[in-house]
PDB file of N, CA and C in Angstrom:
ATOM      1  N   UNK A   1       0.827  -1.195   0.000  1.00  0.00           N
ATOM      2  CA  UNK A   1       0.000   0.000   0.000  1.00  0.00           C
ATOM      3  C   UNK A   1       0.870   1.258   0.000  1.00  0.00           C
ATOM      4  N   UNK A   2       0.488   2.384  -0.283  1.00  0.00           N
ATOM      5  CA  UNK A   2       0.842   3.644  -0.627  1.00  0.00           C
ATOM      6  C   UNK A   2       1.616   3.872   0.586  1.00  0.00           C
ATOM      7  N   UNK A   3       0.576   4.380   1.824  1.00  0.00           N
ATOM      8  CA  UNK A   3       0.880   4.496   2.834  1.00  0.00           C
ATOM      9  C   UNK A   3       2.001   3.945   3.392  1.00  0.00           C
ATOM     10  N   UNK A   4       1.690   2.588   3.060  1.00  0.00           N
ATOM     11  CA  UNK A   4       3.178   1.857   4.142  1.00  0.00           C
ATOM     12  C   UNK A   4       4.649   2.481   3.343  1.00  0.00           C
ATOM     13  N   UNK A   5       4.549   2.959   2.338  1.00  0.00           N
ATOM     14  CA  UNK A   5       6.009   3.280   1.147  1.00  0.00           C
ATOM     15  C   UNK A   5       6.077   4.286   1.807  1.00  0.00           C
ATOM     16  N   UNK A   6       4.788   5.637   1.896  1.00  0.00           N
ATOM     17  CA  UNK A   6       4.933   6.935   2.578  1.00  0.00           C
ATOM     18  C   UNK A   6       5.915   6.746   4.010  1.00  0.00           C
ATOM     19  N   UNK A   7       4.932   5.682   4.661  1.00  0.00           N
ATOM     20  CA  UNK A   7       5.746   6.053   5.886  1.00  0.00           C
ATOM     21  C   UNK A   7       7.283   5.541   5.922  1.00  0.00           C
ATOM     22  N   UNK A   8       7.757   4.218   5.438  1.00  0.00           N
ATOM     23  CA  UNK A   8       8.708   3.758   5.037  1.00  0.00           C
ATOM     24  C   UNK A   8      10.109   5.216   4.482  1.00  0.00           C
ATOM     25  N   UNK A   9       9.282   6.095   3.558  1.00  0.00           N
ATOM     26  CA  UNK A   9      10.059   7.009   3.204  1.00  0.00           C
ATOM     27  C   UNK A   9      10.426   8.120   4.112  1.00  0.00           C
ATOM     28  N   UNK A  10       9.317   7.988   5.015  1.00  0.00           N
ATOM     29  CA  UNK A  10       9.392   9.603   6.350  1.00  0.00           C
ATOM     30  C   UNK A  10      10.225   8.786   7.012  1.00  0.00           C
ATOM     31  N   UNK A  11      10.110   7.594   7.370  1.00  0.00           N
ATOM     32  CA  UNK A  11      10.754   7.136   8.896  1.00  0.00           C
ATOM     33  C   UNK A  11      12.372   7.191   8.729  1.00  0.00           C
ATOM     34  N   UNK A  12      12.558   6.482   7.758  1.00  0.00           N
ATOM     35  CA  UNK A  12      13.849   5.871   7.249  1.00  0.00           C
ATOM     36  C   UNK A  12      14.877   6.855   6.741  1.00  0.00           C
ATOM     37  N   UNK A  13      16.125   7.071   6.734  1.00  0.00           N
ATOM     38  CA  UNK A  13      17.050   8.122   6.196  1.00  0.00           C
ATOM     39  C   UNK A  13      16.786   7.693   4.156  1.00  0.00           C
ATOM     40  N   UNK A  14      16.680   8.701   3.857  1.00  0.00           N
ATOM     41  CA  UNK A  14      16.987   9.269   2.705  1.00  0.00           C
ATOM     42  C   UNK A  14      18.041   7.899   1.473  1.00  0.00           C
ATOM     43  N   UNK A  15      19.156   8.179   2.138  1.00  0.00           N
ATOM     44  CA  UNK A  15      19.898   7.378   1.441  1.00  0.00           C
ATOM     45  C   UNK A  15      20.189   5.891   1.370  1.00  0.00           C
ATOM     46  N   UNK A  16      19.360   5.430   2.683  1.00  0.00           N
ATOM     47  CA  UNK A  16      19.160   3.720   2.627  1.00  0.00           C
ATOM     48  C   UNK A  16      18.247   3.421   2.037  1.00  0.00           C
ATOM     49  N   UNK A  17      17.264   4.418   1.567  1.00  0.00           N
ATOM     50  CA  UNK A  17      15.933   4.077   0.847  1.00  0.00           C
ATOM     51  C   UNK A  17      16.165   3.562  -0.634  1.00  0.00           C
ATOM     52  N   UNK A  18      16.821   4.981  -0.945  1.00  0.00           N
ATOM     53  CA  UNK A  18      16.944   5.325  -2.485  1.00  0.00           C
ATOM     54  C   UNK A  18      17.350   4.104  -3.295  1.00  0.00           C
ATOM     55  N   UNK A  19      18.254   3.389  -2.883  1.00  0.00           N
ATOM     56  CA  UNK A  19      18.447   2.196  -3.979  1.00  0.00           C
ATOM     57  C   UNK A  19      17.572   1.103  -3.757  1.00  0.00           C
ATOM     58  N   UNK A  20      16.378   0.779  -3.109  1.00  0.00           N
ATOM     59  CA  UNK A  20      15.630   0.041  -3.190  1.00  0.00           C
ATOM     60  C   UNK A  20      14.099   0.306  -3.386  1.00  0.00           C
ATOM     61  N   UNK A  21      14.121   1.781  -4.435  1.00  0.00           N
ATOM     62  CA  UNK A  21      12.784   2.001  -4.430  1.00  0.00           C
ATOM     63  C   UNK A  21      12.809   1.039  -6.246  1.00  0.00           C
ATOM     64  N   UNK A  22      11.295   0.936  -5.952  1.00  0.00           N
ATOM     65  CA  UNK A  22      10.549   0.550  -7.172  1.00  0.00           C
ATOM     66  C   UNK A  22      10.591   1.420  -8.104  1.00  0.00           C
ATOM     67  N   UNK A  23       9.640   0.778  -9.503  1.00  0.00           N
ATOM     68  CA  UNK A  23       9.085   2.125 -10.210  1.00  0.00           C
ATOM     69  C   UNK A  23       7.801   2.658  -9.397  1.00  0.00           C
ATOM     70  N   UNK A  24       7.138   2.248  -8.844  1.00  0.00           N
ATOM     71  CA  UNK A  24       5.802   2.546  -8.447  1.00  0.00           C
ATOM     72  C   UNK A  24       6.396   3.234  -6.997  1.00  0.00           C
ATOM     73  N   UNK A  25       7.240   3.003  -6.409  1.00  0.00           N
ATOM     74  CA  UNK A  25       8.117   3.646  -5.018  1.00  0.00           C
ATOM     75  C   UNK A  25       8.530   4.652  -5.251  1.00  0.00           C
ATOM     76  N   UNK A  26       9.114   5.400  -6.549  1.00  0.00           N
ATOM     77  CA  UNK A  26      10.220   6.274  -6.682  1.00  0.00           C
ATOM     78  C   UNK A  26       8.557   7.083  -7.291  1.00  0.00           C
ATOM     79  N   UNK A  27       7.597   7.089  -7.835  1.00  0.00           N
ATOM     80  CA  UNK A  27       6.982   8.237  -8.406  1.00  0.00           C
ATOM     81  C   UNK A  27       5.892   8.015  -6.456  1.00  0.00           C
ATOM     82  N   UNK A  28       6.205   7.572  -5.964  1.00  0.00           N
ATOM     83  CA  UNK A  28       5.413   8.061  -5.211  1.00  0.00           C
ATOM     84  C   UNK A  28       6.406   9.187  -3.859  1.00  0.00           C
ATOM     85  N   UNK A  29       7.805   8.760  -3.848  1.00  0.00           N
ATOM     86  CA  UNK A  29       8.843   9.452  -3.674  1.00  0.00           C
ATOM     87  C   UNK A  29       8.720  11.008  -4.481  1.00  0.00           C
ATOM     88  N   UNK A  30       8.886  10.900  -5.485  1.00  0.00           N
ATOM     89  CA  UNK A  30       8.642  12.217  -6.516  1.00  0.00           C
ATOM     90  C   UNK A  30       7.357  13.327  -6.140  1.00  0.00           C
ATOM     91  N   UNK A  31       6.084  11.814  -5.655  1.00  0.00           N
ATOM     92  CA  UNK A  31       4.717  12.847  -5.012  1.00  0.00           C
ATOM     93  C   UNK A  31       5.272  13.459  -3.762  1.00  0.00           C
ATOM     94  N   UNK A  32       6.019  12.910  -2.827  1.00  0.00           N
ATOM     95  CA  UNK A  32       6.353  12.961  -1.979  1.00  0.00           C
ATOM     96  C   UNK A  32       7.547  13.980  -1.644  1.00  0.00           C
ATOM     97  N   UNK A  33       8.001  14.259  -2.418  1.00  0.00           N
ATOM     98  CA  UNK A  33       8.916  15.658  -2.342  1.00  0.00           C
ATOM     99  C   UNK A  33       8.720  16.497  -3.004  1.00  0.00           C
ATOM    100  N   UNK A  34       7.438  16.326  -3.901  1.00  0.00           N
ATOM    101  CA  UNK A  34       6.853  17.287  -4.235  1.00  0.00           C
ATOM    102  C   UNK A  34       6.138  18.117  -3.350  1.00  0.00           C
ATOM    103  N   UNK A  35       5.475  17.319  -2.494  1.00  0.00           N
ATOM    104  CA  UNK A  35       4.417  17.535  -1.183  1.00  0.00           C
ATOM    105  C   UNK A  35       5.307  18.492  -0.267  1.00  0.00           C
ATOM    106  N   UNK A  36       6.640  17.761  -0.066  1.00  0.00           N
ATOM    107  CA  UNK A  36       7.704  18.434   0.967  1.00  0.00           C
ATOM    108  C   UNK A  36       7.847  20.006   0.566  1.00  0.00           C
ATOM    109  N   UNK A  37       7.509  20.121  -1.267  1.00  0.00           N
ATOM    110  CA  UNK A  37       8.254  21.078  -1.566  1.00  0.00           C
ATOM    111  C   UNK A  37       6.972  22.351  -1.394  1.00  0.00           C
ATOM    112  N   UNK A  38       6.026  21.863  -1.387  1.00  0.00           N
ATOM    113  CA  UNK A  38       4.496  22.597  -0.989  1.00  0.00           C
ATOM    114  C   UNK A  38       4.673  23.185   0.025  1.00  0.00           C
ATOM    115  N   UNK A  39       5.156  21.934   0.935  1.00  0.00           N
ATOM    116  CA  UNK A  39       4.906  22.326   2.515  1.00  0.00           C
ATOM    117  C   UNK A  39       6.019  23.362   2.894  1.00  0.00           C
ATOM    118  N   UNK A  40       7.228  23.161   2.163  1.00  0.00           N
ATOM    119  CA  UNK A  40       7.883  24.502   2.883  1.00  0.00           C
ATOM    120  C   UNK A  40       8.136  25.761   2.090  1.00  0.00           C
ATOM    121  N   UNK A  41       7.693  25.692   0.797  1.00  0.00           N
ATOM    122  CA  UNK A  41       7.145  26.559   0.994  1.00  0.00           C
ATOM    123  C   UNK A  41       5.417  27.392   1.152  1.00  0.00           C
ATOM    124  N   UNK A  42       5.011  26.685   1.542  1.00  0.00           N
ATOM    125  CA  UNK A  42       3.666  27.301   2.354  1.00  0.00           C
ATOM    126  C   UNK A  42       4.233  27.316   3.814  1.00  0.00           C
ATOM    127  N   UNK A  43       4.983  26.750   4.767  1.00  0.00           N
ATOM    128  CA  UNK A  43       5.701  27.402   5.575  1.00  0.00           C
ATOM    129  C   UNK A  43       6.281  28.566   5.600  1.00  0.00           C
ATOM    130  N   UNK A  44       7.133  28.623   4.061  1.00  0.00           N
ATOM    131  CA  UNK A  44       7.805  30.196   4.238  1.00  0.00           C
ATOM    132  C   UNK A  44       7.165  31.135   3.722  1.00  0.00           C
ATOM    133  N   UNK A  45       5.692  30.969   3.054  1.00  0.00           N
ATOM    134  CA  UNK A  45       4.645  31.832   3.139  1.00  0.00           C
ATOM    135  C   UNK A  45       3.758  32.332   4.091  1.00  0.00           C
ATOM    136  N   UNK A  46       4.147  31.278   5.563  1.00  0.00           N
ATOM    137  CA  UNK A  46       3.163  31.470   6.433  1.00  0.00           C
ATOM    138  C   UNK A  46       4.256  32.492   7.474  1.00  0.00           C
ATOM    139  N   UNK A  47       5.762  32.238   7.318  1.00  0.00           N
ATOM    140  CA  UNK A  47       6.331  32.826   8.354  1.00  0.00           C
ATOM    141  C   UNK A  47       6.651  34.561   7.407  1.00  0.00           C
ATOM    142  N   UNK A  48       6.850  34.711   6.155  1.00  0.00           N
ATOM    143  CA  UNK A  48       6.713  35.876   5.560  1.00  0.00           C
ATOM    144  C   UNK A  48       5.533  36.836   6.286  1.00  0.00           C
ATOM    145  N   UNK A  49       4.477  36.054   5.784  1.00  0.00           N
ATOM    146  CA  UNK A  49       3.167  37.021   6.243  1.00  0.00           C
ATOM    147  C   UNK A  49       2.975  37.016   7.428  1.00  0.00           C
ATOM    148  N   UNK A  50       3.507  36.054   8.897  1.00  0.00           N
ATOM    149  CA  UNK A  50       3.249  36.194  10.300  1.00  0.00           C
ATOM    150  C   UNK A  50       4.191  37.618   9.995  1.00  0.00           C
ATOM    151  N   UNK A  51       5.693  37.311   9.872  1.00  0.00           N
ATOM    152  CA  UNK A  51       6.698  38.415  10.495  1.00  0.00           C
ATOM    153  C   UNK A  51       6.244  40.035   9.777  1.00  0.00           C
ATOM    154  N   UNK A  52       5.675  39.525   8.436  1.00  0.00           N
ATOM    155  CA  UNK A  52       5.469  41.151   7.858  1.00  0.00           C
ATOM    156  C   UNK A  52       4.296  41.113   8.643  1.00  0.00           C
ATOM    157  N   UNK A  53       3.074  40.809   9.102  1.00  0.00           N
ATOM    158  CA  UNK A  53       1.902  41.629  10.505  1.00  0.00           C
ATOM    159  C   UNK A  53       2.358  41.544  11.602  1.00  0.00           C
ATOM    160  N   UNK A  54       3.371  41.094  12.000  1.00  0.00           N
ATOM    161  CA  UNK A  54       4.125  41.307  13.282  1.00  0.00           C
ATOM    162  C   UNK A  54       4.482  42.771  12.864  1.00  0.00           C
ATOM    163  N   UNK A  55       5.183  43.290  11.928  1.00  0.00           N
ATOM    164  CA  UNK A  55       5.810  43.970  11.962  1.00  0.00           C
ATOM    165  C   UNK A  55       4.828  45.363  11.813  1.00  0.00           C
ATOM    166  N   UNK A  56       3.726  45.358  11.020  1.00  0.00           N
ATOM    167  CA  UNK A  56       2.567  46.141  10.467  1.00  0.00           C
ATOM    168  C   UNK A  56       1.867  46.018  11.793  1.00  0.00           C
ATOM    169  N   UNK A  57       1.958  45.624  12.871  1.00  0.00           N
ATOM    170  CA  UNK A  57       1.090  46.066  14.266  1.00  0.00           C
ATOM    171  C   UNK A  57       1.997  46.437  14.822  1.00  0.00           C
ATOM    172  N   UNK A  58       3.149  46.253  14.835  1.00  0.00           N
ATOM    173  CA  UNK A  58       4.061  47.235  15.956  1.00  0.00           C
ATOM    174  C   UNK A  58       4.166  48.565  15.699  1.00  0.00           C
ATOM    175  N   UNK A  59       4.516  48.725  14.014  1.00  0.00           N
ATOM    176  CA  UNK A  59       3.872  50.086  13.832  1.00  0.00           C
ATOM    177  C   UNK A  59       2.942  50.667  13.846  1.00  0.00           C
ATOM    178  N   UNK A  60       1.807  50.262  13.153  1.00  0.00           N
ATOM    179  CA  UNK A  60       0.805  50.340  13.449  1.00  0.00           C
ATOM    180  C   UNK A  60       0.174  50.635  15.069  1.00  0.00           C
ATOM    181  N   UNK A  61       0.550  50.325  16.036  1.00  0.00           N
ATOM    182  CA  UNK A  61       0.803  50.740  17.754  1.00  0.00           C
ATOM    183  C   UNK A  61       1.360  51.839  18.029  1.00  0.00           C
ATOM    184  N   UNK A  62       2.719  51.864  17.686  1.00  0.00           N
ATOM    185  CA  UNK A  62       3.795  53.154  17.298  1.00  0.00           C
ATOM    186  C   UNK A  62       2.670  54.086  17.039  1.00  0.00           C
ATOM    187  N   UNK A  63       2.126  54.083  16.168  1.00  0.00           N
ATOM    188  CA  UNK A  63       1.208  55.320  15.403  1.00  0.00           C
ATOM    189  C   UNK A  63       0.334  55.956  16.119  1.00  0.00           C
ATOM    190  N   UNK A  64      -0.229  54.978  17.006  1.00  0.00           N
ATOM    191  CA  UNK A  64      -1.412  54.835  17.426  1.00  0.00           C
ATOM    192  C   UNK A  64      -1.445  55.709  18.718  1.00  0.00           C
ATOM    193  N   UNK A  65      -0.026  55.435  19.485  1.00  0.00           N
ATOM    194  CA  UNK A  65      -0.091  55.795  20.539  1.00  0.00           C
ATOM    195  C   UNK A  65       0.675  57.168  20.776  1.00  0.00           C
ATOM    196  N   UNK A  66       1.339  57.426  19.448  1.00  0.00           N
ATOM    197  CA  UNK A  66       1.724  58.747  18.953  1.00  0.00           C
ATOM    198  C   UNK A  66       0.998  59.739  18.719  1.00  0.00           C
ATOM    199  N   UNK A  67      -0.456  58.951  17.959  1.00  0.00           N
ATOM    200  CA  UNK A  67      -1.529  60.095  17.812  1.00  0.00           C
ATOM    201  C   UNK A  67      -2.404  60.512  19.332  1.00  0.00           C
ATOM    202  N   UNK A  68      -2.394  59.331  19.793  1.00  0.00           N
ATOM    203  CA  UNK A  68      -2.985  59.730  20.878  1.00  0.00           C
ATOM    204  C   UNK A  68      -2.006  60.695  21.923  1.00  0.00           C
ATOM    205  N   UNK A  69      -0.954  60.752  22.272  1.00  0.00           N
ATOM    206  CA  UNK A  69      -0.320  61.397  22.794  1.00  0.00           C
ATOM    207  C   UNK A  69      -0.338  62.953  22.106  1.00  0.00           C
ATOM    208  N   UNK A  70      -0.459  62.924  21.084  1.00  0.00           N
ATOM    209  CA  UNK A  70      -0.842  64.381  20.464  1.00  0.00           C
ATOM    210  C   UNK A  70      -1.754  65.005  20.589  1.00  0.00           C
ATOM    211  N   UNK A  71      -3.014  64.075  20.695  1.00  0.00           N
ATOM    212  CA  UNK A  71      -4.328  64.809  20.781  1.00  0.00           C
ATOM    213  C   UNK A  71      -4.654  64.930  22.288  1.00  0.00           C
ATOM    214  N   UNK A  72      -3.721  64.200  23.489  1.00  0.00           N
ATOM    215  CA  UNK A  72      -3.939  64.724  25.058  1.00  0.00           C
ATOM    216  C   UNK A  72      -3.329  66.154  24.760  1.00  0.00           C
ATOM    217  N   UNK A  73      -2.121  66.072  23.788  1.00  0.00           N
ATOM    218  CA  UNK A  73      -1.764  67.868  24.319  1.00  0.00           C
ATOM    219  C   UNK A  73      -2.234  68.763  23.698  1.00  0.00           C
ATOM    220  N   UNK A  74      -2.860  68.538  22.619  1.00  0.00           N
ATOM    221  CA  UNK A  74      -3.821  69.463  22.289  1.00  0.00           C
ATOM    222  C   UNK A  74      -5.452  69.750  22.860  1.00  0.00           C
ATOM    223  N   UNK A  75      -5.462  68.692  23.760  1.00  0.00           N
ATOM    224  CA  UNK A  75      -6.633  68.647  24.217  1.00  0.00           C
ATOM    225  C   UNK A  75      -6.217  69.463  25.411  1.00  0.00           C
ATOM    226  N   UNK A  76      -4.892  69.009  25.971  1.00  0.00           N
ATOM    227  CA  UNK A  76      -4.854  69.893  27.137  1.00  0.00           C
ATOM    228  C   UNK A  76      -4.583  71.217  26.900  1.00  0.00           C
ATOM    229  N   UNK A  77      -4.210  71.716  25.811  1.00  0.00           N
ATOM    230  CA  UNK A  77      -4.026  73.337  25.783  1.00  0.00           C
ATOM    231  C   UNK A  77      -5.291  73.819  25.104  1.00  0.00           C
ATOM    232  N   UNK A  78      -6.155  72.893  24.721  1.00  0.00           N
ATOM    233  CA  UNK A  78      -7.478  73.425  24.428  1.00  0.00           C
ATOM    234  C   UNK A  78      -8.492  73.611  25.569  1.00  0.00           C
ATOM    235  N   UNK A  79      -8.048  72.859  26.527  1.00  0.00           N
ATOM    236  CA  UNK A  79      -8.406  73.157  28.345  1.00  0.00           C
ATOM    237  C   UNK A  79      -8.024  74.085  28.693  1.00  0.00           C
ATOM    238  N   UNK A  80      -6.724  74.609  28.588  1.00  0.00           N
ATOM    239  CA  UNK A  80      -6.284  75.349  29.229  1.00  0.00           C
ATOM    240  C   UNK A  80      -6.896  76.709  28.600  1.00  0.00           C
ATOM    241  N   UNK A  81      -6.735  76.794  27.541  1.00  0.00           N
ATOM    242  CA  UNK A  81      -7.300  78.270  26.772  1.00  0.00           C
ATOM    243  C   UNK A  81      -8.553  78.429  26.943  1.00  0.00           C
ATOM    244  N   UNK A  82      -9.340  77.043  26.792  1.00  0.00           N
ATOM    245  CA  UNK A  82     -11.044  77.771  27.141  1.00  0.00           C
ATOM    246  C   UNK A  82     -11.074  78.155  28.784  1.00  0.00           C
ATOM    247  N   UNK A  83     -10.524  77.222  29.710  1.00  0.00           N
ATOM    248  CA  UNK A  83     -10.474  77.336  30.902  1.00  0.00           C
ATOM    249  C   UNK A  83     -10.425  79.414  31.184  1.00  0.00           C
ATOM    250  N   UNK A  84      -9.144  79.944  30.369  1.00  0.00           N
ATOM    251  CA  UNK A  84      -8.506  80.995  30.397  1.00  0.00           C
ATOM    252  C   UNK A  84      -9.638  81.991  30.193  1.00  0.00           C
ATOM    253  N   UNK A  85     -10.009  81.512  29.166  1.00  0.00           N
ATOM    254  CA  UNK A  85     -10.837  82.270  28.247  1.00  0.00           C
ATOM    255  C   UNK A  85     -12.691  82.403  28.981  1.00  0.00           C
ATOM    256  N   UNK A  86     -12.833  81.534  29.953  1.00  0.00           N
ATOM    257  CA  UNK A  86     -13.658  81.128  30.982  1.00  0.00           C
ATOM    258  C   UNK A  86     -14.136  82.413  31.630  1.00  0.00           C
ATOM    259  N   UNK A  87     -12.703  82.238  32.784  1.00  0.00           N
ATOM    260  CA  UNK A  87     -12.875  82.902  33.553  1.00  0.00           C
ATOM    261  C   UNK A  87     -12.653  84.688  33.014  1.00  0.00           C
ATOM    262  N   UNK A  88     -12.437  84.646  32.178  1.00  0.00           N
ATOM    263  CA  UNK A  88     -12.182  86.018  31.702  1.00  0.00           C
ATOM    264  C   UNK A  88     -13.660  86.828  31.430  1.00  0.00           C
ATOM    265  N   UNK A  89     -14.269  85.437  30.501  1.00  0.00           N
ATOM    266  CA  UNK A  89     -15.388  86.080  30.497  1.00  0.00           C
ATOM    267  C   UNK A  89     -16.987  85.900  31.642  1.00  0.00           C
ATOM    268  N   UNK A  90     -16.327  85.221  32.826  1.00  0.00           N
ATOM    269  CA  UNK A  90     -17.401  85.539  34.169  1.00  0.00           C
ATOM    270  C   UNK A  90     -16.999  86.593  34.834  1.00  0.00           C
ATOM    271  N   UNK A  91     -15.554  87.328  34.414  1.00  0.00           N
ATOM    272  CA  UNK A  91     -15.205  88.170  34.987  1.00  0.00           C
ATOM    273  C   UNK A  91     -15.912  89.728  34.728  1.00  0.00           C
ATOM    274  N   UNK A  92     -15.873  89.840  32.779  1.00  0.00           N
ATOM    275  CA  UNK A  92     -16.686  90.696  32.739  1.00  0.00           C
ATOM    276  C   UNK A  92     -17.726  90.309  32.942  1.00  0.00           C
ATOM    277  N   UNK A  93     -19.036  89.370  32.789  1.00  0.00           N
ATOM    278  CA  UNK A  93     -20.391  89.449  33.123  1.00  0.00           C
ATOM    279  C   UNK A  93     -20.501  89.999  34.731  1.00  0.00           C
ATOM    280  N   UNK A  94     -19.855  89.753  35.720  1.00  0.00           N
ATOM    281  CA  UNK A  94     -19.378  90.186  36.713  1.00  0.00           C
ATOM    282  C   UNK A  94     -19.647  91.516  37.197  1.00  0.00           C
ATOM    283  N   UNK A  95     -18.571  92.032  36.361  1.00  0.00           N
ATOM    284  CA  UNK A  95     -18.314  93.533  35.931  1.00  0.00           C
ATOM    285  C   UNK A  95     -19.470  93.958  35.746  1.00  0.00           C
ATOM    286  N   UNK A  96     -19.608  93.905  34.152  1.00  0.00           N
ATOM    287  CA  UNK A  96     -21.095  94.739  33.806  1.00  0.00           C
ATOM    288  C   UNK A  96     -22.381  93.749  35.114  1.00  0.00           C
ATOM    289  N   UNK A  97     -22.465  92.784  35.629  1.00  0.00           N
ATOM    290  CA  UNK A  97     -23.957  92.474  36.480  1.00  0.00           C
ATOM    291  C   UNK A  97     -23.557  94.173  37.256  1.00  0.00           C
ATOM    292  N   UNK A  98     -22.484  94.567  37.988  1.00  0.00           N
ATOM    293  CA  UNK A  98     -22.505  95.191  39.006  1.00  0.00           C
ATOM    294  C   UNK A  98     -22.655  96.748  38.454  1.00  0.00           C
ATOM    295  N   UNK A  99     -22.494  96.585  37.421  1.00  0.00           N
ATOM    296  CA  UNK A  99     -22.303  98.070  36.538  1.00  0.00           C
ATOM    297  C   UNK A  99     -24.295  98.636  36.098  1.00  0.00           C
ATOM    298  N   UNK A 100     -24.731  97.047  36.000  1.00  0.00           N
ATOM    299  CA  UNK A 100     -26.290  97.346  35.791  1.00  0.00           C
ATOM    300  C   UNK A 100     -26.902  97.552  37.074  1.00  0.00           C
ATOM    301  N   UNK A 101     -26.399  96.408  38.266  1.00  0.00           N
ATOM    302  CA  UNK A 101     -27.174  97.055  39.825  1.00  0.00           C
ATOM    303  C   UNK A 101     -26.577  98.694  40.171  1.00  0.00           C
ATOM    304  N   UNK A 102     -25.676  99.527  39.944  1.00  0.00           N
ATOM    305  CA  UNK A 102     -25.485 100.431  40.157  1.00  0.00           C
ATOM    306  C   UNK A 102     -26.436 101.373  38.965  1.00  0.00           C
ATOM    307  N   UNK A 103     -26.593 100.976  38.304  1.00  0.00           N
ATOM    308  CA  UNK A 103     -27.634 101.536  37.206  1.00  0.00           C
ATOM    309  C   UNK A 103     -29.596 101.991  38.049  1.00  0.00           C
ATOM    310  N   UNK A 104     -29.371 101.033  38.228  1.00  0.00           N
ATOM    311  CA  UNK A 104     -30.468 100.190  38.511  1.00  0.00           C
ATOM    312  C   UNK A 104     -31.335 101.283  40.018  1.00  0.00           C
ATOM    313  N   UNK A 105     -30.395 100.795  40.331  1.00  0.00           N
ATOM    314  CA  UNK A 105     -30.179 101.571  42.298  1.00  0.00           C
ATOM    315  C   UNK A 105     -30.036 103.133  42.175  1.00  0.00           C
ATOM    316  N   UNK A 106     -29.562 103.694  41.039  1.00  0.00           N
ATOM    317  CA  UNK A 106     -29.558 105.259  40.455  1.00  0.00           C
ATOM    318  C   UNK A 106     -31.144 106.004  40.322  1.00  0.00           C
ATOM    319  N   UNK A 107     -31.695 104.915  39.401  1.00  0.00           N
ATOM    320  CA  UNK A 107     -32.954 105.265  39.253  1.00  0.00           C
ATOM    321  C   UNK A 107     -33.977 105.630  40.113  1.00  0.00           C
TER     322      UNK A 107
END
């Protein structure tokens, strides 16, 4: 059976095999490192694309936490200026409330 040649070929070294394959042994050998040749590279397709999104989220993070660090300090000097800008203007309503009770109290 197929199988028993397959495993015969995984278990066994390489070069004790080779001179005792068949014709029907050696094309299934041929499927068989063909298969190998699938598998690595769809391995080195799988470790390409892990390491390149490894690499596309670290930056991608980098970015992330760059923008956010930008928009606390603009947020905080946008605090700070309305804050500024706040009290400036309860200061005049302030002003003029006391400027109208002296108005007011004239009459």
């Amino acid at each position: 059976p197929l199988s028993a040649i397959l495993f015969r070929l995984i278990s066994e070294p390489r070069h004790l095999c080779r001179p005792a394959l068949s014709l029907h042994s050696r094309s299934a050998a041929r499927a068989l490192r063909r298969m190998s040749m699938l598998r690595a590279n769809f391995q080195s397709f799988l470790l390409g694309t892990t390491a390149s999104l490894g690499a596309g989220y670290y930056f991608l993070h980098q970015d992330i936490w760059r923008s956010a660090d930008l928009l606390g300090e603009s947020l905080g000097s946008m605090v700070t200026a309305s804050t500024s800008k706040t009290i400036a203007l309860e200061q005049r309503v302030a002003k003029l409330e006391g400027e109208v009770a002296a108005l007011k109290a004239t009459r």
